[in-house]
Structures are given as structure tokens and as C-alpha cells.
C-alpha atoms as a PDB file:
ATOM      1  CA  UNK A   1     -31.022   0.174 -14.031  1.00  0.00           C
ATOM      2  CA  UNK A   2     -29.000  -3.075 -13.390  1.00  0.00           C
ATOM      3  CA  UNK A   3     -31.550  -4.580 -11.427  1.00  0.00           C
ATOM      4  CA  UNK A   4     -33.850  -4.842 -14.465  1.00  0.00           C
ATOM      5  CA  UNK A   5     -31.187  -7.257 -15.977  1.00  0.00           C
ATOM      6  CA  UNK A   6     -32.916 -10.854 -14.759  1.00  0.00           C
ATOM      7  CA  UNK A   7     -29.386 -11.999 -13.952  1.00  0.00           C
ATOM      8  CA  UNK A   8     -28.498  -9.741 -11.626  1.00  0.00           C
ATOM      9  CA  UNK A   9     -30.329  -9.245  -8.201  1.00  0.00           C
ATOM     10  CA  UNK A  10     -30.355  -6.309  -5.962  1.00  0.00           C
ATOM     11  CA  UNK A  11     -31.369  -5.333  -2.585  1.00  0.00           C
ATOM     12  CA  UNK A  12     -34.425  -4.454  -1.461  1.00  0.00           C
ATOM     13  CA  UNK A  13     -33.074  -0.924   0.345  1.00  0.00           C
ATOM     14  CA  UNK A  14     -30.260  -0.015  -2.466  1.00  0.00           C
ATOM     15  CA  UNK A  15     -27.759   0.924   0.346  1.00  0.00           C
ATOM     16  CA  UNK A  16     -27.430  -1.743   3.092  1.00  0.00           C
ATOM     17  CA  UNK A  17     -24.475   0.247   4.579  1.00  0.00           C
ATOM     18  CA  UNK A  18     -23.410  -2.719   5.882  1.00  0.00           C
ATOM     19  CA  UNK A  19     -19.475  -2.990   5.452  1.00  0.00           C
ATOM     20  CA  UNK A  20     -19.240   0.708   6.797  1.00  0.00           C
ATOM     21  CA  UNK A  21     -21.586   0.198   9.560  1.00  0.00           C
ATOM     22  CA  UNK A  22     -19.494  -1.370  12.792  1.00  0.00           C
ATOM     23  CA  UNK A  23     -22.538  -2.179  14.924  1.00  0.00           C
ATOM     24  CA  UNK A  24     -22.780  -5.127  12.202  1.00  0.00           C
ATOM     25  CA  UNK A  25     -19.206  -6.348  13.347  1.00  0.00           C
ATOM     26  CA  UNK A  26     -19.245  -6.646  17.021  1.00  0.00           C
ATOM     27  CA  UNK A  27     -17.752 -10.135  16.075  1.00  0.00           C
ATOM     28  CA  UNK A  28     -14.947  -9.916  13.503  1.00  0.00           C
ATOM     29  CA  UNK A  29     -16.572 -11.607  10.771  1.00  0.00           C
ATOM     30  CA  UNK A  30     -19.647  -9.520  10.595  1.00  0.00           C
ATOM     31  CA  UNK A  31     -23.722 -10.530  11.044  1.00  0.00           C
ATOM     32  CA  UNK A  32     -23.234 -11.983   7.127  1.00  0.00           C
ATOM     33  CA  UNK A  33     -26.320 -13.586   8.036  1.00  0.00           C
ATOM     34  CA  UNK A  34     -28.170  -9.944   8.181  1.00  0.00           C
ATOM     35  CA  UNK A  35     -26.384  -9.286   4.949  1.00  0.00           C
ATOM     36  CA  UNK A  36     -27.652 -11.684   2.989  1.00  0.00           C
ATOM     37  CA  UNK A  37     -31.622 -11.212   4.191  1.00  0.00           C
ATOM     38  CA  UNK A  38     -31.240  -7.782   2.324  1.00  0.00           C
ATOM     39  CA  UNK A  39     -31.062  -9.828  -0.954  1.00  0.00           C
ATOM     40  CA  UNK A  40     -34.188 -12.091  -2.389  1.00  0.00           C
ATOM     41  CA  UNK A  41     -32.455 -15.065  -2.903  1.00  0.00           C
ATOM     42  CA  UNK A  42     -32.935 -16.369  -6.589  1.00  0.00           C
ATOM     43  CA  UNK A  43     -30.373 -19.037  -6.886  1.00  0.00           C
ATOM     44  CA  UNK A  44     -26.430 -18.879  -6.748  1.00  0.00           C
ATOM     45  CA  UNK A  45     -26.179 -18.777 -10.719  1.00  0.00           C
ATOM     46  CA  UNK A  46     -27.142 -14.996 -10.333  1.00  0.00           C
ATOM     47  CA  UNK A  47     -24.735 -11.723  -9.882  1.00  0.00           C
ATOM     48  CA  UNK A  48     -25.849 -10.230  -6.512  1.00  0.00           C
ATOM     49  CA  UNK A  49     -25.126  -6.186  -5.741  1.00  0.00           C
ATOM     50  CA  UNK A  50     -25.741  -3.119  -4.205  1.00  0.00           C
ATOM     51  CA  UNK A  51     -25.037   0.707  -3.776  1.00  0.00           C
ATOM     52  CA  UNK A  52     -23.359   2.025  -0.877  1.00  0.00           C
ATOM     53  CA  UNK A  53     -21.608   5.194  -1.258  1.00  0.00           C
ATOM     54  CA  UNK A  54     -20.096   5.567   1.935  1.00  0.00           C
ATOM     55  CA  UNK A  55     -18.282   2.035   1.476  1.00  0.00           C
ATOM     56  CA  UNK A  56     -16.114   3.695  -0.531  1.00  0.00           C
ATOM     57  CA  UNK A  57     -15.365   6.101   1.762  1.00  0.00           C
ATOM     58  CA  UNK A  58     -14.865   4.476   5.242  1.00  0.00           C
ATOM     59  CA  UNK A  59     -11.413   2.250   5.226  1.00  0.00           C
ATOM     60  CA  UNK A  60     -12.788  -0.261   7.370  1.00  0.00           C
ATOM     61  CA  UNK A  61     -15.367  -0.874   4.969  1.00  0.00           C
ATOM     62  CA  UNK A  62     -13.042  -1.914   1.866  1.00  0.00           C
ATOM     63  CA  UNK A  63     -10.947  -4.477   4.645  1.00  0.00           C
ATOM     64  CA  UNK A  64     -14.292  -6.126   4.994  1.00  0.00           C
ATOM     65  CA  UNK A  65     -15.194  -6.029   1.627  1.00  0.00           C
ATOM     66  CA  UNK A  66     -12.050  -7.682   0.583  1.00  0.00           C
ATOM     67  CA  UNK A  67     -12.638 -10.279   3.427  1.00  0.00           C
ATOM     68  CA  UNK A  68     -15.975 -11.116   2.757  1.00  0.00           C
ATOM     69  CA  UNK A  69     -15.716 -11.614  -0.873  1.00  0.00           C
ATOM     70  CA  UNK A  70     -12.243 -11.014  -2.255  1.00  0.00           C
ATOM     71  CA  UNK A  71     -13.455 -11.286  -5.725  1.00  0.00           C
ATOM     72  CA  UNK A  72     -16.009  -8.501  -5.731  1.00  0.00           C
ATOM     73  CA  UNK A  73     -16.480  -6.104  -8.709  1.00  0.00           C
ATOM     74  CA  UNK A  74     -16.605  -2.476  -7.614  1.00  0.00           C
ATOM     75  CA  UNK A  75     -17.734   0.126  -9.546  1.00  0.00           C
ATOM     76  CA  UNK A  76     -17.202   4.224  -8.253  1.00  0.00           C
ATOM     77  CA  UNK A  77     -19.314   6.905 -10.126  1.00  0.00           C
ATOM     78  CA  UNK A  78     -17.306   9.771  -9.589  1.00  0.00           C
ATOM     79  CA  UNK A  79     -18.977  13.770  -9.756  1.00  0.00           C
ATOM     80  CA  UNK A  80     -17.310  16.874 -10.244  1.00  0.00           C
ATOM     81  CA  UNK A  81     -16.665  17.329  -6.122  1.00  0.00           C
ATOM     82  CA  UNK A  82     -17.991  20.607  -5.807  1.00  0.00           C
ATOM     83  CA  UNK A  83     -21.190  19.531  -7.380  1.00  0.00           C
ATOM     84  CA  UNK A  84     -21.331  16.493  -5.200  1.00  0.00           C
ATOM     85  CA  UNK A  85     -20.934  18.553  -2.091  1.00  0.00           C
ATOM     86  CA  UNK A  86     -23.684  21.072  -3.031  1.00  0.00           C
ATOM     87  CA  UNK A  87     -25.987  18.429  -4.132  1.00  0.00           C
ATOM     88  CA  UNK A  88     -25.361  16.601  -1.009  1.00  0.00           C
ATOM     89  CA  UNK A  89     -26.192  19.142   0.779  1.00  0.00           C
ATOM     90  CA  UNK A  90     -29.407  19.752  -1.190  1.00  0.00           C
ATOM     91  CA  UNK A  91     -30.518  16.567  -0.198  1.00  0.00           C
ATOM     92  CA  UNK A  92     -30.230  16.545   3.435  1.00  0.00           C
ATOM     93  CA  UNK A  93     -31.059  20.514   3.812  1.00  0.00           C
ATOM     94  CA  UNK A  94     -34.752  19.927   5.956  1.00  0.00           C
ATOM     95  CA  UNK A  95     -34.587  17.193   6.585  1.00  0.00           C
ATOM     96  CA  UNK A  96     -31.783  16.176   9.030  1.00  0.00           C
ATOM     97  CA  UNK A  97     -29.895  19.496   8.262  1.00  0.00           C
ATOM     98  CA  UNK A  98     -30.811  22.855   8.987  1.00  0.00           C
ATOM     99  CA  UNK A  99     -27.105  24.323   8.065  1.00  0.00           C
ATOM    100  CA  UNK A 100     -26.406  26.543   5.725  1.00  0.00           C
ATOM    101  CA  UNK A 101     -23.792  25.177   2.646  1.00  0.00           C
ATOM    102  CA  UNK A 102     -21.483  28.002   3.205  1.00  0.00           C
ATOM    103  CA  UNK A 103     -21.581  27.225   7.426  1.00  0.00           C
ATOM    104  CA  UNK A 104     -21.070  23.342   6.762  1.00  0.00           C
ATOM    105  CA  UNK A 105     -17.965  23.677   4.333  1.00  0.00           C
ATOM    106  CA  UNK A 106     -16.072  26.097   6.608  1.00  0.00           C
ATOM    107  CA  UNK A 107     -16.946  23.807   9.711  1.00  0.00           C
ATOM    108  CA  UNK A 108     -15.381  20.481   7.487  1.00  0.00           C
ATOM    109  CA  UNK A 109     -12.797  22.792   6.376  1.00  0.00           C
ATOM    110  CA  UNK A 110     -11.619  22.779   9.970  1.00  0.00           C
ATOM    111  CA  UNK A 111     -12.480  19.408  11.232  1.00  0.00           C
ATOM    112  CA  UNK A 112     -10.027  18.185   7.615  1.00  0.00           C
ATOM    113  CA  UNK A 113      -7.320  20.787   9.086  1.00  0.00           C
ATOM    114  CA  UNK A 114      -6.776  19.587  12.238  1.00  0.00           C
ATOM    115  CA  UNK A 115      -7.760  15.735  11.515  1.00  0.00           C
ATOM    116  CA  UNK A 116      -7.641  14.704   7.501  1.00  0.00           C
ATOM    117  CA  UNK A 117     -10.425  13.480   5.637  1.00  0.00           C
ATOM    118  CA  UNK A 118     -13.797  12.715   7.861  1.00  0.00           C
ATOM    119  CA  UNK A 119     -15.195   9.311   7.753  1.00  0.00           C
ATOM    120  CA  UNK A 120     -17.975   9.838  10.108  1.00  0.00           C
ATOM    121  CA  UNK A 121     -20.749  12.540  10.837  1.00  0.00           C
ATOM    122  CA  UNK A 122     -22.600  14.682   8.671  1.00  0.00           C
ATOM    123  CA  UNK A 123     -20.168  17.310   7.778  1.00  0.00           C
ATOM    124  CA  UNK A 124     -18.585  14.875   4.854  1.00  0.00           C
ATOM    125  CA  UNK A 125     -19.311  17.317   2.138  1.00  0.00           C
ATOM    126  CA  UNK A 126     -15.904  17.856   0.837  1.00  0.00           C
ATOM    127  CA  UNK A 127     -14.099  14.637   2.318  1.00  0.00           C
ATOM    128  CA  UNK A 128     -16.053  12.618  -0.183  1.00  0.00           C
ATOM    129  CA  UNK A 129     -15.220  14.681  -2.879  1.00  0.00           C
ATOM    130  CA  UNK A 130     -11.604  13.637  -1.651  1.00  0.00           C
ATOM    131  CA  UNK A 131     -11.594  10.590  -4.312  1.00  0.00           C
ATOM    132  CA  UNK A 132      -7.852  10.395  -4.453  1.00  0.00           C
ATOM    133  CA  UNK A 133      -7.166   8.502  -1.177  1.00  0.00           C
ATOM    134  CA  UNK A 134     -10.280   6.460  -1.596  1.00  0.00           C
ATOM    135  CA  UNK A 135      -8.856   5.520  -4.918  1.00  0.00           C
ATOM    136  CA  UNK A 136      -5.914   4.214  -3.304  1.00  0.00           C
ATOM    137  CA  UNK A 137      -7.025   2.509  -0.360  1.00  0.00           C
ATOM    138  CA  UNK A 138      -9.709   0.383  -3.353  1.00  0.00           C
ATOM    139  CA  UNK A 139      -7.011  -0.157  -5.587  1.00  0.00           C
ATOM    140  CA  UNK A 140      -4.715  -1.405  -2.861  1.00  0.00           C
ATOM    141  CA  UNK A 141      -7.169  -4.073  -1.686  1.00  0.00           C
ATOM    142  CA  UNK A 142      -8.614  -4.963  -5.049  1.00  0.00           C
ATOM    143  CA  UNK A 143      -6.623  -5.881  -8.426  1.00  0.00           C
ATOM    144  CA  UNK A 144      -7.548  -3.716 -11.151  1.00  0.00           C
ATOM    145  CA  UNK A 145      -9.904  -6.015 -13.113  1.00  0.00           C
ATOM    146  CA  UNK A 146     -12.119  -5.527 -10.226  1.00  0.00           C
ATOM    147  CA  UNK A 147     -12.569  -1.919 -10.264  1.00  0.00           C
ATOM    148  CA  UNK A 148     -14.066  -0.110 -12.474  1.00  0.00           C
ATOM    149  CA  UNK A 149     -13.629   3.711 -12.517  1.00  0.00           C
ATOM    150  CA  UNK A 150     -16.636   5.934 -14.325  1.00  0.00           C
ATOM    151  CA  UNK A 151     -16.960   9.612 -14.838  1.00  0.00           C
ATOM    152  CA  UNK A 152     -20.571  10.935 -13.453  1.00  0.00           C
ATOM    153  CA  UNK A 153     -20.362  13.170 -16.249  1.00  0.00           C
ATOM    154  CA  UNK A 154     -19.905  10.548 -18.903  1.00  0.00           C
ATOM    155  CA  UNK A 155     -22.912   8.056 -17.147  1.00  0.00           C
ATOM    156  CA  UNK A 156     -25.211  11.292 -17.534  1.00  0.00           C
ATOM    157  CA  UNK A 157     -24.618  12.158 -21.154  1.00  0.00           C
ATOM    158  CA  UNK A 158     -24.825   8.183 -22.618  1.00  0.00           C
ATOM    159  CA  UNK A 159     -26.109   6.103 -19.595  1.00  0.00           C
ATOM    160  CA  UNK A 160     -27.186   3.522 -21.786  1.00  0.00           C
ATOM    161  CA  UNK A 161     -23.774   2.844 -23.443  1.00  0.00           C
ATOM    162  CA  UNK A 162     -21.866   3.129 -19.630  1.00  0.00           C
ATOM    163  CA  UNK A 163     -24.799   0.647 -18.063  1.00  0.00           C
ATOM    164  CA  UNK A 164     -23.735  -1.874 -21.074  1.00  0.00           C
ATOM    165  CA  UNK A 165     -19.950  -1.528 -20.216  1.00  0.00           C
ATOM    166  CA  UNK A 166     -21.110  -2.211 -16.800  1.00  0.00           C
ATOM    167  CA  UNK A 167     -22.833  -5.341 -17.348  1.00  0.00           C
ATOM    168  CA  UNK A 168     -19.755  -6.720 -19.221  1.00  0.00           C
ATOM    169  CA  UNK A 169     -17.784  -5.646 -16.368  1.00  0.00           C
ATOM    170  CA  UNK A 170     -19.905  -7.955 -13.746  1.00  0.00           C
ATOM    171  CA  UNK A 171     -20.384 -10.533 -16.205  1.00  0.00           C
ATOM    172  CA  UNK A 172     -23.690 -10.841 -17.720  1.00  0.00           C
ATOM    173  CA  UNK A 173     -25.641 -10.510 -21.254  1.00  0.00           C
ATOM    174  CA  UNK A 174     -26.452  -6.581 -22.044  1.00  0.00           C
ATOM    175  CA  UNK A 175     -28.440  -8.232 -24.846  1.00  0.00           C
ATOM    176  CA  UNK A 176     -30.695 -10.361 -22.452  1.00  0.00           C
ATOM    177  CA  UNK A 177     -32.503  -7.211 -21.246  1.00  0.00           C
ATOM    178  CA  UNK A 178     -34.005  -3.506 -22.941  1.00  0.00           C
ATOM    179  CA  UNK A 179     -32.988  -0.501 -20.757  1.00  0.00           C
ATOM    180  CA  UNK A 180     -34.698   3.193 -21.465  1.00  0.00           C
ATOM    181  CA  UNK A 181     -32.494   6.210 -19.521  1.00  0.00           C
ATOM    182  CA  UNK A 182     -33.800   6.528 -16.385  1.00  0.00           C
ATOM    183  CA  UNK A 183     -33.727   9.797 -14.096  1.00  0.00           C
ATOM    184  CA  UNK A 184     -33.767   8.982 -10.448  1.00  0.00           C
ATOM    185  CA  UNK A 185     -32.620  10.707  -7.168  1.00  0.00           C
ATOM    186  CA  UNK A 186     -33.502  14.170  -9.212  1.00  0.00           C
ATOM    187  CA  UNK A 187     -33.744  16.951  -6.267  1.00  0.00           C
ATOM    188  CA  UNK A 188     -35.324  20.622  -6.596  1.00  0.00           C
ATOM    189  CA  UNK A 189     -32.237  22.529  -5.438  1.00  0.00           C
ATOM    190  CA  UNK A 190     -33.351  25.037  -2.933  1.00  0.00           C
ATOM    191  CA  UNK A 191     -31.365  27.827  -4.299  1.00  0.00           C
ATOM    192  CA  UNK A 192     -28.246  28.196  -7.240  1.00  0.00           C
ATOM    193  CA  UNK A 193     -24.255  27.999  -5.436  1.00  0.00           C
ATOM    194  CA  UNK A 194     -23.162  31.124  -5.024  1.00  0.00           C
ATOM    195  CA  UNK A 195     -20.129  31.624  -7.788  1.00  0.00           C
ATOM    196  CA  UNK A 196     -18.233  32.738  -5.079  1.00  0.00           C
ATOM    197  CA  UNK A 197     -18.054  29.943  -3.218  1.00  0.00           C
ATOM    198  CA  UNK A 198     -18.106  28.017  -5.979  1.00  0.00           C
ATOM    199  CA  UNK A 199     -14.869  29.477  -6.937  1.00  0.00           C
ATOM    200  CA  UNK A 200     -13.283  29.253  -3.680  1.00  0.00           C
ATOM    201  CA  UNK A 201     -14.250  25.461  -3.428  1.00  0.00           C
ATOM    202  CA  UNK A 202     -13.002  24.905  -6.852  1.00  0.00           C
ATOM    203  CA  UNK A 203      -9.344  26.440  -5.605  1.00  0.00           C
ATOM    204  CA  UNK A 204      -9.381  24.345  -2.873  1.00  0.00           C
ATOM    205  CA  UNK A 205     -10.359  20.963  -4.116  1.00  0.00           C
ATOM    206  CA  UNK A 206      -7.924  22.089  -7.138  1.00  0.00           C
ATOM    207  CA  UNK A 207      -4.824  19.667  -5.536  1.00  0.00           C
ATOM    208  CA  UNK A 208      -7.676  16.834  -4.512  1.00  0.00           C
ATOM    209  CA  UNK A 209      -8.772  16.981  -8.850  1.00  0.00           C
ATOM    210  CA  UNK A 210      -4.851  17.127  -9.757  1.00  0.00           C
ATOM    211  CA  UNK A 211      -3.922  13.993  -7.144  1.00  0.00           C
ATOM    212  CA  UNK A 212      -7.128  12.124  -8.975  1.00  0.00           C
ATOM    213  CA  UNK A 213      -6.420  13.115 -12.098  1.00  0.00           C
ATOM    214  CA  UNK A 214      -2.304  11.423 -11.499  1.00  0.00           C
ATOM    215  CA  UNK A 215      -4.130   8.094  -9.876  1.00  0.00           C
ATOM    216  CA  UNK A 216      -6.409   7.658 -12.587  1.00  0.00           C
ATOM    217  CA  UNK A 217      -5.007   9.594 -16.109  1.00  0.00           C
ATOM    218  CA  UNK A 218      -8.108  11.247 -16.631  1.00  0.00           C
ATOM    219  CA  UNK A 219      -8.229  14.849 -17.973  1.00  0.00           C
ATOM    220  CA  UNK A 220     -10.520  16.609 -15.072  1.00  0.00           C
ATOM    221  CA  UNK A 221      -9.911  20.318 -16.157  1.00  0.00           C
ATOM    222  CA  UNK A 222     -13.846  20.970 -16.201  1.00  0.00           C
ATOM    223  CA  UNK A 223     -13.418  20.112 -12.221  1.00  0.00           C
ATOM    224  CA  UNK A 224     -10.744  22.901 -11.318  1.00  0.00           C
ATOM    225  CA  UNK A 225     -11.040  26.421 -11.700  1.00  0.00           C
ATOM    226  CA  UNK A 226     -12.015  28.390 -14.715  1.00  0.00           C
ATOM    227  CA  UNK A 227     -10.491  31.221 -15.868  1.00  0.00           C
ATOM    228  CA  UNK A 228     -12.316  34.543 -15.916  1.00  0.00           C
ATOM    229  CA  UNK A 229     -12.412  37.684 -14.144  1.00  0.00           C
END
């Protein structure tokens, strides 16, 4: 949706994984040169981004970030956790994952006990629902007017108003282009979560919603467990 704005230019794969990816810094400083070939260049007087998910995730990523461009304007979309995880999931199940949801979480759930939050491999279903310490780490490495915090839930029920605050955020016109709602990335889930599980990952990312909800001040009750029999 933001690259239909004419000001603002955006790669042509949407997730470079570049900051997060070492075998682009060998050499401190990075192959910026390899970068910047992911972008059609249409003159400096344009806002130039892209979508990387994992960039929030991997700590080595944000140092980069910060030393590439210091004054970079970051934006997080941030789901319900437990949703994120199974729709994750949904999208790799066939084809490079032949797991089962219920095997994956109780293999992270082990890797996280004995090591913390996992920044590499597959099994990152639940660390990237961990949004607290990625919070942190963005927030320590970026000023505040640089970051820009958004509720999935909010994005999905008025994307149109949240794309505007978006574009006012980087810096350019929201009157310059029309926008309709757009559905993308929409995946045929395989099969429902069982509410089981769902409960039981609810309980446990309950302290990971509660740290978020401290860092933040948002109100993320529809995130933790319900009540009910």
C-alpha cells in the first residue's frame, strides 16, 4: 500500500533481509552496494523502504540499521502472538515444514528454556511473538520520533486511516495518492488451533503481553487469557 504513494519507493522483493543477514557483512560496513540494487533508483528527493520482519527481531540487525542510516523511520505491526505463531506456521507448513504446530512450540519451548529468545532457525514461532525485548533493543537505538508502534488489530479494522498516519510518519502527502484496502498475504489455514493449545499458549505468552503492555501502555487484554470454563 505505501508503494502506490509516487513519493515513496520500494523494493523490488519486499524483504531484502539484508541487516539480519551476516553473509552481507563479511566486512563491517556491509555490501551497501547490494542494498541499494534492491531499490529502482528514482532520484534522492524520494522516501525509500522496505519490509523485513526478522530485522526486528535479530539484534545485530537494529546495530546496523542505526549505523547505516541513523535517521531511519521504523514502523512494527504488532499481532496478537499466538495468532502470529499459528499463522506462521500456516505459512511454512508444506512447504519447508512438515512439523506439526503442537511439535514445533514444545521444541521452541525448550530451545527458549535453556537459551532465551531464538534469533535463528525455523523454530521462531513464539520468540517473535516475544515483542517486549525487541521493543527495547529498537527503542534503545532509535529516539522515539522514529518509531512508530501499530496494533495489527487496529491496521486490519481501518487500514486506510493507519496507512495515512503512516505516511505522515515518513513524511509525505496522504493526499497526493487514492488507496482502496487491500488484502494480501491471505493463507487457507490448513486446519482451526486447537483451544487447548490455544489456551496453554495464551498462559504462557501471558508475562511476554503484560511486559509489552508496561513498554508500550497499551491495553492488550484481548491477547491474554480469557476467562471461561
Amino acid at each position: 500500500m505505501l508503494g502506490l504513494h509516487p513519493d515513496v519507493v520500494t523494493p523490488v522483493v519486499k524483504e531484502p533481509h539484508f541487516f539480519c543477514n551476516d553473509g552481507f557483512f563479511v566486512k563491517e560496513e556491509g555490501s551497501v552496494e547490494d542494498y541499494h540494487l534492491a531499490f529502482p533508483y528514482r532520484g534522492d528527493d524520494k522516501v525509500y523502504g522496505e519490509g523485513t520482519p526478522n530485522s526486528m527481531l535479530v539484534e545485530n540487525s537494529i546495530h546496523r540499521m542505526r549505523k547505516y542510516n541513523s535517521d531511519f523511520k521504523i514502523i512494527c505491526i504488532l499481532r496478537d502472538p499466538v495468532q502470529r505463531a499459528f499463522s506462521g506456521w500456516n505459512m511454512n507448513y508444506g512447504l519447508n515444514e512438515e512439523r506439526g504446530f503442537k511439535e514445533l512450540i514444545e521444541l521452541e519451548k525448550s530451545f527458549i528454556a535453556e537459551n532465551g529468545m531464538q534469533q535463528n532457525g525455523f523454530e521462531k514461532y513464539l520468540s517473535r511473538g516475544m515483542y517486549a525485548p525487541q521493543v527495547q533493543q529498537l527503542r534503545s537505538n532509535f529516539p522515539p520520533e522514529q518509531l512508530l508502534f501499530i496494533r495489527y488489530e487496529q491496521f486490519k479494522s481501518d487500514n486506510l486511516k493507519v496507512v495515512k498516519e503512516v505516511f505522515d510518519f515518513i513524511g509525505v502527502d496522504s493526499e497526493k495518492v487514492e488507496i482502496e484496502p487491500i488484502k494480501s498475504n491471505v493463507i487457507r489455514y490448513k486446519s482451526s488451533m486447537n483451544p487447548e493449545l490455544e489456551k496453554e499458549l495464551r498462559t504462557w505468552f501471558k508475562p511476554h503481553v503484560e511486559a509489552l503492555e508496561r513498554e508500550l501502555g497499551w491495553d492488550l487484554s484481548d491477547w491474554k487469557p480469557q476467562p471461561g470454563p
